[in-house]
PDB file of N, CA and C in Angstrom:
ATOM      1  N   UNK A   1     -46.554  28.938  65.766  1.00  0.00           N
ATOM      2  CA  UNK A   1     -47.613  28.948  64.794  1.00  0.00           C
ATOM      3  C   UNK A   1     -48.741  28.049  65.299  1.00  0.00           C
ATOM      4  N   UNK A   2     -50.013  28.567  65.051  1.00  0.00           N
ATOM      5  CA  UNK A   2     -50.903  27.667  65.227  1.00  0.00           C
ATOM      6  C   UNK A   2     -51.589  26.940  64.644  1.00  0.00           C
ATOM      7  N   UNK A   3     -52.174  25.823  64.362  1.00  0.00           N
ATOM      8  CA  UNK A   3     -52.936  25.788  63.142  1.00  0.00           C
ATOM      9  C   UNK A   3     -53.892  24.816  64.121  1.00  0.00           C
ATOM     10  N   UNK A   4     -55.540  25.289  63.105  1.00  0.00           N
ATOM     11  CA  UNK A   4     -56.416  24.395  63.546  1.00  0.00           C
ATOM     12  C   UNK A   4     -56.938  23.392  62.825  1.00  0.00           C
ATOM     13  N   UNK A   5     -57.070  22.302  62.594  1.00  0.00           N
ATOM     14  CA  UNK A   5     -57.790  21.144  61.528  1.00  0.00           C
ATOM     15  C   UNK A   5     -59.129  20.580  61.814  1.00  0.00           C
ATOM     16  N   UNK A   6     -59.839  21.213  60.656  1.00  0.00           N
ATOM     17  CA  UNK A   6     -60.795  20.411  61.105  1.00  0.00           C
ATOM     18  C   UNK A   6     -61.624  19.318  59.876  1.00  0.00           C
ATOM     19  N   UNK A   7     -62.054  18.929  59.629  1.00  0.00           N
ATOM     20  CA  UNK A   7     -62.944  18.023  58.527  1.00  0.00           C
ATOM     21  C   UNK A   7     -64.411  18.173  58.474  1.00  0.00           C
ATOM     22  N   UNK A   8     -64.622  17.788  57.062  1.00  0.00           N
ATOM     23  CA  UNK A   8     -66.098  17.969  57.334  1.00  0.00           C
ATOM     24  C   UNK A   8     -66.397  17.264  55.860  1.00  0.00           C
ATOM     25  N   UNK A   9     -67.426  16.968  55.422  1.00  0.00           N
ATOM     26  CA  UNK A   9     -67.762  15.788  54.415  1.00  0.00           C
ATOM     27  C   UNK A   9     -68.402  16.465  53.444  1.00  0.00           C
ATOM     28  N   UNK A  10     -67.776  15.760  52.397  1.00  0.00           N
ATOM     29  CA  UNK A  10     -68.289  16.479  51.002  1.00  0.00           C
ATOM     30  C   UNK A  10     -69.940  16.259  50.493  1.00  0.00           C
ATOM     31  N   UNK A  11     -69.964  17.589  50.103  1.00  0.00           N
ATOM     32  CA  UNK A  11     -71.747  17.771  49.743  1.00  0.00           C
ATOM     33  C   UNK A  11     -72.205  16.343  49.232  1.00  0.00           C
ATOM     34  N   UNK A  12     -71.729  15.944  48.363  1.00  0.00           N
ATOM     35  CA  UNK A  12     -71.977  15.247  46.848  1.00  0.00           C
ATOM     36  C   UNK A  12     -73.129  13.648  48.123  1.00  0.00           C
ATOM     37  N   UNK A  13     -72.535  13.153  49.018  1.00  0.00           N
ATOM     38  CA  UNK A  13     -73.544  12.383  50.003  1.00  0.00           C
ATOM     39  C   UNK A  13     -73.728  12.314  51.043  1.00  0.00           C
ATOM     40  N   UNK A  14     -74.200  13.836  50.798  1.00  0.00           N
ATOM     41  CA  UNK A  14     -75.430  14.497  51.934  1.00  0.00           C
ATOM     42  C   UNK A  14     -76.449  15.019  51.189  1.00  0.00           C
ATOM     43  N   UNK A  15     -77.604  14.865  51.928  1.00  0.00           N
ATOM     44  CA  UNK A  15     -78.972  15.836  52.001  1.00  0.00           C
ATOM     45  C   UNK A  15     -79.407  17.052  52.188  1.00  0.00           C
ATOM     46  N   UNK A  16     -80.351  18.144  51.682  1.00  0.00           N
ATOM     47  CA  UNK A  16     -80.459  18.916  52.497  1.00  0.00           C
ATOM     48  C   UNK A  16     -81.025  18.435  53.462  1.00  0.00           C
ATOM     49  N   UNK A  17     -80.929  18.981  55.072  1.00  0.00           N
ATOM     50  CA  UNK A  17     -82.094  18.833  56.023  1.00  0.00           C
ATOM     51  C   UNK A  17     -81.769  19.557  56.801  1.00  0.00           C
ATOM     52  N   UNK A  18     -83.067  20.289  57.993  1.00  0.00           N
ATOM     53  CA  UNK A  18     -82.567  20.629  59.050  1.00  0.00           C
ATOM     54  C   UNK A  18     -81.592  19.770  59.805  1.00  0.00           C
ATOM     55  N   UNK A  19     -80.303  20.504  60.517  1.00  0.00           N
ATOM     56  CA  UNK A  19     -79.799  19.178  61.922  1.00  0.00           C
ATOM     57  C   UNK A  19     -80.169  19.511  63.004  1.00  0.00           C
ATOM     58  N   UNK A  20     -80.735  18.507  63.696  1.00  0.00           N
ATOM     59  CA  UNK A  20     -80.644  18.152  65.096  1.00  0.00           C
ATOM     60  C   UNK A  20     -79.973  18.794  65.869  1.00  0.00           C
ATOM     61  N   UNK A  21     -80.096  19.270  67.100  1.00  0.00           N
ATOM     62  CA  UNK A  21     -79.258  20.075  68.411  1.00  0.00           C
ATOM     63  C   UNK A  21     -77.869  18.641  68.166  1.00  0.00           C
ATOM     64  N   UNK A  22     -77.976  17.499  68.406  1.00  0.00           N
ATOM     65  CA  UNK A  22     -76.843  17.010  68.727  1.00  0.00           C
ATOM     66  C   UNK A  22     -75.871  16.973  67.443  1.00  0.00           C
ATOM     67  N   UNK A  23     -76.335  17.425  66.114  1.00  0.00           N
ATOM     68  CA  UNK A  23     -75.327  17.308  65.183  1.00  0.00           C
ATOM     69  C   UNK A  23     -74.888  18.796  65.069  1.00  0.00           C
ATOM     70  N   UNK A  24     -75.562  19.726  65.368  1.00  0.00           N
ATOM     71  CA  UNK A  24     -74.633  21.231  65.708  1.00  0.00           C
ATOM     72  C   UNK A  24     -73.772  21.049  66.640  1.00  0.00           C
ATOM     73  N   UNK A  25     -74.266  20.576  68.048  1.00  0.00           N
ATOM     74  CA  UNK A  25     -73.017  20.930  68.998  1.00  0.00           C
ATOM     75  C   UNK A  25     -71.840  19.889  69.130  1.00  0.00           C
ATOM     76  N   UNK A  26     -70.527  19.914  69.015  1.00  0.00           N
ATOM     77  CA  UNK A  26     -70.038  18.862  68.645  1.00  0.00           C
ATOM     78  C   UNK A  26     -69.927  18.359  70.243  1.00  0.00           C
ATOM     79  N   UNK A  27     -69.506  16.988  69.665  1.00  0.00           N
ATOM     80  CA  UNK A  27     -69.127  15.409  70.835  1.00  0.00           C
ATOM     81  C   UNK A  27     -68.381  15.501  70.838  1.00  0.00           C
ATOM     82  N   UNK A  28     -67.388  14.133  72.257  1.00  0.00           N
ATOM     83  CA  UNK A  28     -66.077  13.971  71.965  1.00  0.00           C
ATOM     84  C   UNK A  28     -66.128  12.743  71.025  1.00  0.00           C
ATOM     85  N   UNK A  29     -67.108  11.910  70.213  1.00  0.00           N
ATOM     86  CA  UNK A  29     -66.510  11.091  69.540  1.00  0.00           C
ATOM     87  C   UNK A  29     -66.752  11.788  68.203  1.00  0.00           C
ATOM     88  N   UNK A  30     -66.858  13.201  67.600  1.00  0.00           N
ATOM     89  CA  UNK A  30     -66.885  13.850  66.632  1.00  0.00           C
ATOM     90  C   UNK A  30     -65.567  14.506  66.409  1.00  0.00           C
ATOM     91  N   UNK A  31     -64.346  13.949  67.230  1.00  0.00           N
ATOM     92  CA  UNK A  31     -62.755  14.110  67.072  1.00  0.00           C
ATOM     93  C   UNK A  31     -62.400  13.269  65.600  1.00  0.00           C
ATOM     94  N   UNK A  32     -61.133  13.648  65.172  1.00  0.00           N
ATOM     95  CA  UNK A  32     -60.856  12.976  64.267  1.00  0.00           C
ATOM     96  C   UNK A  32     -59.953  11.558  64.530  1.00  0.00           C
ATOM     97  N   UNK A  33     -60.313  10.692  63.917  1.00  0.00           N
ATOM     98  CA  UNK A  33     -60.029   9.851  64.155  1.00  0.00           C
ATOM     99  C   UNK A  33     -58.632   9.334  63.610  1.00  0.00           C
ATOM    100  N   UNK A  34     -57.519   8.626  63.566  1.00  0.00           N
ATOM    101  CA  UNK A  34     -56.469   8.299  62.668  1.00  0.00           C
ATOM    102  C   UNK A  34     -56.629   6.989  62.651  1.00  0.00           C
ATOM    103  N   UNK A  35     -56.400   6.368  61.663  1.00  0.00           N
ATOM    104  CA  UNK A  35     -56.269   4.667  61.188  1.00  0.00           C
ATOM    105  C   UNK A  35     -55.382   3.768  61.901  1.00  0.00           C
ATOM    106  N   UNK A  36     -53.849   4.912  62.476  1.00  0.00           N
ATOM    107  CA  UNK A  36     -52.821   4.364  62.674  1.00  0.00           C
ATOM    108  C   UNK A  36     -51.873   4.780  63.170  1.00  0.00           C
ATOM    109  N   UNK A  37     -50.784   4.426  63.399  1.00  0.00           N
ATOM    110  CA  UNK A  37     -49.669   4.826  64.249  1.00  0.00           C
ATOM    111  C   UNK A  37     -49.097   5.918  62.830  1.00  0.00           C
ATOM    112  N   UNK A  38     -48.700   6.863  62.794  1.00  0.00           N
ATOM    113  CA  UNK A  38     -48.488   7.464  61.925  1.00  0.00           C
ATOM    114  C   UNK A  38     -46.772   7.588  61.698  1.00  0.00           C
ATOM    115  N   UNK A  39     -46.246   7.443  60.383  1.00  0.00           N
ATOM    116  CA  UNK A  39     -45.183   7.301  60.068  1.00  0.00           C
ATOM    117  C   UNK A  39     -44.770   8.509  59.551  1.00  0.00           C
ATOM    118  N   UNK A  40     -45.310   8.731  58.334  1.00  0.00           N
ATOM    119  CA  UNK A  40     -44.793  10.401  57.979  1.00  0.00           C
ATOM    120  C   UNK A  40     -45.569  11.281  57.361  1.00  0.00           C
ATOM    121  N   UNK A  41     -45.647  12.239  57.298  1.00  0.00           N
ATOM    122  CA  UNK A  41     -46.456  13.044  57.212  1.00  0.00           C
ATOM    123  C   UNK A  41     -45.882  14.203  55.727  1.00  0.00           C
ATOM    124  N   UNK A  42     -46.911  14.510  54.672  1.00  0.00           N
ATOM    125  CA  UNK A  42     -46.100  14.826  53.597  1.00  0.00           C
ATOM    126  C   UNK A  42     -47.048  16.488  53.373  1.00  0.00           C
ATOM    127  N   UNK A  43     -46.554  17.121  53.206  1.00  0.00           N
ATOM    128  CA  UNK A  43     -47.358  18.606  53.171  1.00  0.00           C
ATOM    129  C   UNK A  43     -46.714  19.137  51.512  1.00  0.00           C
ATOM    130  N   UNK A  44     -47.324  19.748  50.983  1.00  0.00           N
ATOM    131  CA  UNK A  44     -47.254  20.276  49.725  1.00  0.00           C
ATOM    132  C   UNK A  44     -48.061  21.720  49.501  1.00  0.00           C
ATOM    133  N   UNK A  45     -47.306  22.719  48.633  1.00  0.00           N
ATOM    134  CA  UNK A  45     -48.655  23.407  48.109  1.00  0.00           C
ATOM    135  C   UNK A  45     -49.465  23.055  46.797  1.00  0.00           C
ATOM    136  N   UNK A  46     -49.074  22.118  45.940  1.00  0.00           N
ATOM    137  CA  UNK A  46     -49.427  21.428  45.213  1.00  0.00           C
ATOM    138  C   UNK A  46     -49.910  19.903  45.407  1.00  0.00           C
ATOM    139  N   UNK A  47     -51.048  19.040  44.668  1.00  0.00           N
ATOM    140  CA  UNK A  47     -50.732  18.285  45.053  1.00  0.00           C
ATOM    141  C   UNK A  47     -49.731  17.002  44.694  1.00  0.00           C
ATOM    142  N   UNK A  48     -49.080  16.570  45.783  1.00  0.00           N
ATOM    143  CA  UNK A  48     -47.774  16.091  45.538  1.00  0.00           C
ATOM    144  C   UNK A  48     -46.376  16.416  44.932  1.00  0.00           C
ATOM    145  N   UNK A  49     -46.493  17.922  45.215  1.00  0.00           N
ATOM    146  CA  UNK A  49     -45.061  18.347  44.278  1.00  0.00           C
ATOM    147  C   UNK A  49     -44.627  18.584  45.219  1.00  0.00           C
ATOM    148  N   UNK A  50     -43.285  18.145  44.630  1.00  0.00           N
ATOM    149  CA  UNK A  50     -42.406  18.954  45.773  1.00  0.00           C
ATOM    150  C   UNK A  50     -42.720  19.018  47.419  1.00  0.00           C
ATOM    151  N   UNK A  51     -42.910  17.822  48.071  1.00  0.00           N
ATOM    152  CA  UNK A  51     -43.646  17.643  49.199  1.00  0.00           C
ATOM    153  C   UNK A  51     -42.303  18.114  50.354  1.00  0.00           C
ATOM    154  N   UNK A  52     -42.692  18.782  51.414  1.00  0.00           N
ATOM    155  CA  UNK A  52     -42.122  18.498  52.452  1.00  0.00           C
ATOM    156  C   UNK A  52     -42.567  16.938  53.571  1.00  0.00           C
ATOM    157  N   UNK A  53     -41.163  16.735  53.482  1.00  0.00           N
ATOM    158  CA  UNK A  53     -41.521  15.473  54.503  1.00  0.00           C
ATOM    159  C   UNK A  53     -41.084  15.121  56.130  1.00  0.00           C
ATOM    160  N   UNK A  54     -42.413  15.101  56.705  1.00  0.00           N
ATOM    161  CA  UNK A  54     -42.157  15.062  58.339  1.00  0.00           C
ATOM    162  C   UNK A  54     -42.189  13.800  58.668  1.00  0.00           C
ATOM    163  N   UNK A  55     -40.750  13.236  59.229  1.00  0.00           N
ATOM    164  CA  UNK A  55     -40.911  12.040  59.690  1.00  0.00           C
ATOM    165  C   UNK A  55     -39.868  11.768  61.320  1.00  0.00           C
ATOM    166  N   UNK A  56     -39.477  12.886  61.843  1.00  0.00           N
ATOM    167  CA  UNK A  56     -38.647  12.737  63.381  1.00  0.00           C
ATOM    168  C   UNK A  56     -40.243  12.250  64.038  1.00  0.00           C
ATOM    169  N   UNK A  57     -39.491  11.996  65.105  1.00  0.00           N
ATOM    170  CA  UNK A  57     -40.627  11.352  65.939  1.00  0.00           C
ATOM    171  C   UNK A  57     -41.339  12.864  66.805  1.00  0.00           C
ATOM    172  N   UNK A  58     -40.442  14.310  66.727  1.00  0.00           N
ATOM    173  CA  UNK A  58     -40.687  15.403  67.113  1.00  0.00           C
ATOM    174  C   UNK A  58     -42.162  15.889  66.546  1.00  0.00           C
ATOM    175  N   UNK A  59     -41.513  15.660  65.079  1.00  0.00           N
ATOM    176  CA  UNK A  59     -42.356  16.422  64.338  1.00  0.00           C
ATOM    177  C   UNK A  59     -43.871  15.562  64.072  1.00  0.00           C
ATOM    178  N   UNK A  60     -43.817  13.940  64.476  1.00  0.00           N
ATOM    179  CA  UNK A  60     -44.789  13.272  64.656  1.00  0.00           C
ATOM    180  C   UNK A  60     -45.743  13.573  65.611  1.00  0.00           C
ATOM    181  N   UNK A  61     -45.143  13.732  66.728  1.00  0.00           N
ATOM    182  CA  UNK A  61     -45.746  14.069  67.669  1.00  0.00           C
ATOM    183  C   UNK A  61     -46.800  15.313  67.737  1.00  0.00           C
ATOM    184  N   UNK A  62     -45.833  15.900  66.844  1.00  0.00           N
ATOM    185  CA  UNK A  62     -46.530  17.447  66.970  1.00  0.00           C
ATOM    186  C   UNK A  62     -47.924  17.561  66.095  1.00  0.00           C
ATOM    187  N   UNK A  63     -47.669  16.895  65.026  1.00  0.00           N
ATOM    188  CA  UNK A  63     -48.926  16.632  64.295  1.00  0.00           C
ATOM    189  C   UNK A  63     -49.960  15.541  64.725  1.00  0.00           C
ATOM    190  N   UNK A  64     -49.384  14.535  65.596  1.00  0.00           N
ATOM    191  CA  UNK A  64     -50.361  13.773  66.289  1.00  0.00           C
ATOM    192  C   UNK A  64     -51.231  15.019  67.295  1.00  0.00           C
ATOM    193  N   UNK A  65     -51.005  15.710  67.944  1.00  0.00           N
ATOM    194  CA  UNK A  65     -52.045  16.919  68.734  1.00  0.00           C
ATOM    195  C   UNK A  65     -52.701  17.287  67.994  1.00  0.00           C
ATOM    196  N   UNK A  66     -52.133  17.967  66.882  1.00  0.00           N
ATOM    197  CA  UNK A  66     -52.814  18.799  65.727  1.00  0.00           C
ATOM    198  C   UNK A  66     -54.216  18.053  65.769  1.00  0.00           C
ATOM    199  N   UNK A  67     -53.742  16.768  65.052  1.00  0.00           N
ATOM    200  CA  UNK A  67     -55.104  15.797  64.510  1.00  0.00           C
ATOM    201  C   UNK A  67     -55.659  15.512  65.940  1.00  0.00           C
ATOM    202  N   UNK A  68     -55.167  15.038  66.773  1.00  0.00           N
ATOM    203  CA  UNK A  68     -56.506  14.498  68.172  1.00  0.00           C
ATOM    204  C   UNK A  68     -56.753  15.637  68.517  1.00  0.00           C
ATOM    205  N   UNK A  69     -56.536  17.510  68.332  1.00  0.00           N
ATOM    206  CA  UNK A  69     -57.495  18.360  68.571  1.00  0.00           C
ATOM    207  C   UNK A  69     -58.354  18.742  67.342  1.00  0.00           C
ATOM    208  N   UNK A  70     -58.614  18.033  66.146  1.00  0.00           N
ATOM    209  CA  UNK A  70     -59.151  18.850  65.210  1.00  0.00           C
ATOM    210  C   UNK A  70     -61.019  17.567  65.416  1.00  0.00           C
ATOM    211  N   UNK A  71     -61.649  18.884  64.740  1.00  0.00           N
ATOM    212  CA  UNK A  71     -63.298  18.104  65.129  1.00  0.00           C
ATOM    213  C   UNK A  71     -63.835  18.123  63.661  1.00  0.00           C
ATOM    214  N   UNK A  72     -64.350  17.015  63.923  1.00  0.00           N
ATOM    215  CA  UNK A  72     -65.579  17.004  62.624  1.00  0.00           C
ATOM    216  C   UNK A  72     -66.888  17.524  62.815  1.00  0.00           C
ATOM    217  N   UNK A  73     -66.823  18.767  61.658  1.00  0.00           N
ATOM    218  CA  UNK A  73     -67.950  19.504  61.543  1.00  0.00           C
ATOM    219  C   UNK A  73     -68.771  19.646  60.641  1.00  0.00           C
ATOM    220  N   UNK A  74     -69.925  20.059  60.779  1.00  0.00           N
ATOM    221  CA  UNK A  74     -71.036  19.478  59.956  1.00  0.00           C
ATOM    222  C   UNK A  74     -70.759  20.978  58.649  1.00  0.00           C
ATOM    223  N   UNK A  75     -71.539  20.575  57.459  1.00  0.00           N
ATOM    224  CA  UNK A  75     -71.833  21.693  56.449  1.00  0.00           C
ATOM    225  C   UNK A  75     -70.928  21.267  55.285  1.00  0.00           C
ATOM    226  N   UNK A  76     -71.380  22.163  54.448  1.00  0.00           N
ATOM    227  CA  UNK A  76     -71.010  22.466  53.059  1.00  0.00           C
ATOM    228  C   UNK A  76     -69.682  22.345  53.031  1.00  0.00           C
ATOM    229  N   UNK A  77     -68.606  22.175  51.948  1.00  0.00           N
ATOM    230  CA  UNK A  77     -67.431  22.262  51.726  1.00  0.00           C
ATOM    231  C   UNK A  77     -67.506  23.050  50.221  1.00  0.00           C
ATOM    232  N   UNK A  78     -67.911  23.917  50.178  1.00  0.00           N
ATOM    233  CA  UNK A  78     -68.115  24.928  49.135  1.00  0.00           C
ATOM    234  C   UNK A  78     -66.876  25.663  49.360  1.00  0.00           C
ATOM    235  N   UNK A  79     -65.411  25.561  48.820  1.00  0.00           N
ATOM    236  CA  UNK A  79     -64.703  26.576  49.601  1.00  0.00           C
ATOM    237  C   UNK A  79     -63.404  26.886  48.321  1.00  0.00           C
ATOM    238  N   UNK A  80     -62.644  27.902  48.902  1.00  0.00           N
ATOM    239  CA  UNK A  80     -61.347  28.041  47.519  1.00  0.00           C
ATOM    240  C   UNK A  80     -60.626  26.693  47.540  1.00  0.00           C
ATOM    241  N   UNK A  81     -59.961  26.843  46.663  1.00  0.00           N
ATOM    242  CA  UNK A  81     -58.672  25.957  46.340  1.00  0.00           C
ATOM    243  C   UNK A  81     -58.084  26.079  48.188  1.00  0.00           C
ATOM    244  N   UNK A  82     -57.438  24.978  48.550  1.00  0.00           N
ATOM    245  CA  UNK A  82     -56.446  24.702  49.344  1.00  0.00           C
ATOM    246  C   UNK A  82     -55.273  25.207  49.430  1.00  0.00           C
ATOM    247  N   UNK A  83     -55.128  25.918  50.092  1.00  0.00           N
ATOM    248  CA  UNK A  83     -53.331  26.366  50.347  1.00  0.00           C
ATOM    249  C   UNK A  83     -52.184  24.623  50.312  1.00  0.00           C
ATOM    250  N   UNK A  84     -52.816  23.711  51.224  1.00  0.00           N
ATOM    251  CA  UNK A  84     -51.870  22.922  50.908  1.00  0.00           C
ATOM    252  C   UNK A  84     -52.627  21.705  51.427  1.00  0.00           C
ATOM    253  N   UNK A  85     -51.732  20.984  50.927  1.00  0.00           N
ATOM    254  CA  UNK A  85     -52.091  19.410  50.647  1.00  0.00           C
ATOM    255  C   UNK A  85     -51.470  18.582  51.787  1.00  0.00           C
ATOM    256  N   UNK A  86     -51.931  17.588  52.402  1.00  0.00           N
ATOM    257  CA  UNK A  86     -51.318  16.720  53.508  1.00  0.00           C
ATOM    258  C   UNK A  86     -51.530  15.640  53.063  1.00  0.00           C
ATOM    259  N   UNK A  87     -50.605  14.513  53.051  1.00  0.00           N
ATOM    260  CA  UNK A  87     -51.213  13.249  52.973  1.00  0.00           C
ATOM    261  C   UNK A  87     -50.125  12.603  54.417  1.00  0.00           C
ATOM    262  N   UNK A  88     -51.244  11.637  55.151  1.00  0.00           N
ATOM    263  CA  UNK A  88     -50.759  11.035  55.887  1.00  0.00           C
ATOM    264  C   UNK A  88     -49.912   9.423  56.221  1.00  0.00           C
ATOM    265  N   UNK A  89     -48.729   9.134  56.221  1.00  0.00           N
ATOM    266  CA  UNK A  89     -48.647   7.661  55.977  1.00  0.00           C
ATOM    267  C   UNK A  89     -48.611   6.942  57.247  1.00  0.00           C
ATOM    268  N   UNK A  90     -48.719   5.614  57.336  1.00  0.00           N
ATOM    269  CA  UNK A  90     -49.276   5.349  58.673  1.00  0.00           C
ATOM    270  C   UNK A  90     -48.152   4.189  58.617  1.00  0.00           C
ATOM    271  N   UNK A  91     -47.927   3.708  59.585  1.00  0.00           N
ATOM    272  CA  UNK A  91     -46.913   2.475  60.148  1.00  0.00           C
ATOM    273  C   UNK A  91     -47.043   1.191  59.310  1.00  0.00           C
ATOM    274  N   UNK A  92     -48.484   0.751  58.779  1.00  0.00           N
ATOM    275  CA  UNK A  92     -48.858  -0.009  58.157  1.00  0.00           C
ATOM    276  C   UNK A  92     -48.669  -0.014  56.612  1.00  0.00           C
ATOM    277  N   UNK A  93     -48.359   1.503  56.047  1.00  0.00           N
ATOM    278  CA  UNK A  93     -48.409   1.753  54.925  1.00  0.00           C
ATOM    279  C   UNK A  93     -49.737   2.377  54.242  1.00  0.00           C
ATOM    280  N   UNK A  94     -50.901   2.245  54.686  1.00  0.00           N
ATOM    281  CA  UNK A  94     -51.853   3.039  54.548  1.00  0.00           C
ATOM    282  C   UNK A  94     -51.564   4.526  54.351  1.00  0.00           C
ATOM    283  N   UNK A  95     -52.616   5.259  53.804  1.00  0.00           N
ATOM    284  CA  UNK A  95     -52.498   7.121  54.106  1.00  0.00           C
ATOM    285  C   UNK A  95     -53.376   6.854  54.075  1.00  0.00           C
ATOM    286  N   UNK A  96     -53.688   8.531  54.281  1.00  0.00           N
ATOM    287  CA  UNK A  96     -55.070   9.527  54.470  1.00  0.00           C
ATOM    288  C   UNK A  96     -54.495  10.731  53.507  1.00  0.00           C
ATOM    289  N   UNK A  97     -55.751  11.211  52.936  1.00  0.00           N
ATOM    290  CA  UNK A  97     -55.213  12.655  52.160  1.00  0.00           C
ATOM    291  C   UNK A  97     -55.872  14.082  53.062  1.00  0.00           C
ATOM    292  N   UNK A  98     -55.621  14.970  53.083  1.00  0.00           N
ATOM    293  CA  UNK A  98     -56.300  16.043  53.698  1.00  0.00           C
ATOM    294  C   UNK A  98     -56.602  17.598  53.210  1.00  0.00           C
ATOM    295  N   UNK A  99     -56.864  18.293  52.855  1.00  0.00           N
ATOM    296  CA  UNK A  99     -56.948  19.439  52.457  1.00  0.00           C
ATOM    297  C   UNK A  99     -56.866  20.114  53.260  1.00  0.00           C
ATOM    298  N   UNK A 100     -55.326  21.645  53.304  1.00  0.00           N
ATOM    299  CA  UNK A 100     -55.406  22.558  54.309  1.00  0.00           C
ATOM    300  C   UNK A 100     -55.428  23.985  54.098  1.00  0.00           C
ATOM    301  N   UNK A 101     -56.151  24.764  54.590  1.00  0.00           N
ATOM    302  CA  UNK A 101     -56.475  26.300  54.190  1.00  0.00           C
ATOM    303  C   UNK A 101     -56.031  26.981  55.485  1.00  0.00           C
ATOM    304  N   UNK A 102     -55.196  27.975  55.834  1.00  0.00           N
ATOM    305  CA  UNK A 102     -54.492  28.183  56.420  1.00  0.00           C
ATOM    306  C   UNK A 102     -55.756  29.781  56.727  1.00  0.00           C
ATOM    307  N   UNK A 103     -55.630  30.363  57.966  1.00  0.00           N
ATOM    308  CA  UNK A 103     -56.964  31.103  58.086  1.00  0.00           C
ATOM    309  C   UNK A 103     -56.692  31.964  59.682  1.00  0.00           C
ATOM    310  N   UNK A 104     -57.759  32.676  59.787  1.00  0.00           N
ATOM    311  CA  UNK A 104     -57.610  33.026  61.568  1.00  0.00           C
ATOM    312  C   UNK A 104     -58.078  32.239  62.414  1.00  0.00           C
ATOM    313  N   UNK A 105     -57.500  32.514  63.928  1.00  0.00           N
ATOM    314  CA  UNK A 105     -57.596  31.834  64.768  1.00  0.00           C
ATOM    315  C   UNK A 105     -58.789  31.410  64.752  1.00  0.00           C
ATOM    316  N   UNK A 106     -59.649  30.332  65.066  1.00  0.00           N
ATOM    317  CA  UNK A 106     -60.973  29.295  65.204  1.00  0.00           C
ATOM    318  C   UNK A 106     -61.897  29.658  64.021  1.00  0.00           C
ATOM    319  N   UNK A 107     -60.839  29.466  62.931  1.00  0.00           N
ATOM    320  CA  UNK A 107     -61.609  29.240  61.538  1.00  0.00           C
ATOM    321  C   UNK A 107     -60.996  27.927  61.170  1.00  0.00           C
ATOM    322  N   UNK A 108     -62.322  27.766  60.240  1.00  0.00           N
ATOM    323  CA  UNK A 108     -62.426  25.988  60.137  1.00  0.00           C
ATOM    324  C   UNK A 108     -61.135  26.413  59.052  1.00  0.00           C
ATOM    325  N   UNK A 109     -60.469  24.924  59.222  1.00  0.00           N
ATOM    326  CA  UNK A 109     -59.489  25.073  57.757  1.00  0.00           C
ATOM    327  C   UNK A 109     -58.619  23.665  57.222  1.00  0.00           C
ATOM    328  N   UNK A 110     -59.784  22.636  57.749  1.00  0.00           N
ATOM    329  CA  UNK A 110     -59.176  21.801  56.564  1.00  0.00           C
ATOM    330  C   UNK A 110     -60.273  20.669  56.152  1.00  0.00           C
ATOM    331  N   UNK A 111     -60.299  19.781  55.026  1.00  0.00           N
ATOM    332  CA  UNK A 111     -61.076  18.984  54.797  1.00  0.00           C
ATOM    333  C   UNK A 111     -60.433  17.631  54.128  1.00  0.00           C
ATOM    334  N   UNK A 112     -61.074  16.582  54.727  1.00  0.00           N
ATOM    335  CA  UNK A 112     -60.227  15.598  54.351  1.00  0.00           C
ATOM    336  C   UNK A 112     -60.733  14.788  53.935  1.00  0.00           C
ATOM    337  N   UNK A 113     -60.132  14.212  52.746  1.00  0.00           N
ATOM    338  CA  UNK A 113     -60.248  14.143  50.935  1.00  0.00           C
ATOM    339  C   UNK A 113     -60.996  12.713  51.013  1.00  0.00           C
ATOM    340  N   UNK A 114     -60.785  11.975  52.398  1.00  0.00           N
ATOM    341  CA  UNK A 114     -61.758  10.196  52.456  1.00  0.00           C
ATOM    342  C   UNK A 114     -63.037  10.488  52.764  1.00  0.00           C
ATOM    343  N   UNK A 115     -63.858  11.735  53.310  1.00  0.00           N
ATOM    344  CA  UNK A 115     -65.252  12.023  53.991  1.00  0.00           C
ATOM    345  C   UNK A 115     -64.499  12.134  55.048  1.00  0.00           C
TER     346      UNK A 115
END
């Protein structure tokens, strides 16, 4: 299975404006970033029900790629409901929340819930 992640920041503080050539084409520091060594990883189709929980160091791994290939992209987040919910926990105890829409190959499909 493949899945692609990507983020992108909610309307509510942004502007309209034209963008710039360098905010269309993405960078490498327009990767997503993680806070932390990541501990477990919780997926839902609700949020927080009934969560599946990823915590082998397999299944860490595997979602560590996921996230260091997903990019932050510019635009609207005008979109349906979420197929499913991620929240991330980190070594420290911190999370991240994420929104995921499951889609075809190099369609955007997720947004995550901090900006």
């Amino acid at each position: 299975m493949s899945v692609n992640l990507y983020g992108c920041q909610s309307e509510i503080h942004t502007t309209a404006r034209e963008p710039n050539k360098s905010e269309i084409e993405p960078e490498e520091n327009d990767t997503l970033k993680l806070n932390d060594a990541i501990s477990n990883v919780f997926i839902s189709t609700s949020k927080g029900v009934n969560p599946t929980v990823f915590e082998k160091d397999k299944d860490i791994k595997m979602f560590k790629g996921i996230f260091s290939a997903a990019k932050k992209e510019p635009g609207d987040v005008n979109m349906a409901n979420p197929e499913f919910f991620l929240e991330v926990i980190y070594t420290n105890e911190n999370q991240e929340s994420f929104y995921l829409w499951i889609g075809e190959k190099g369609q955007k499909n997720c947004h995550n819930e901090n900006g």
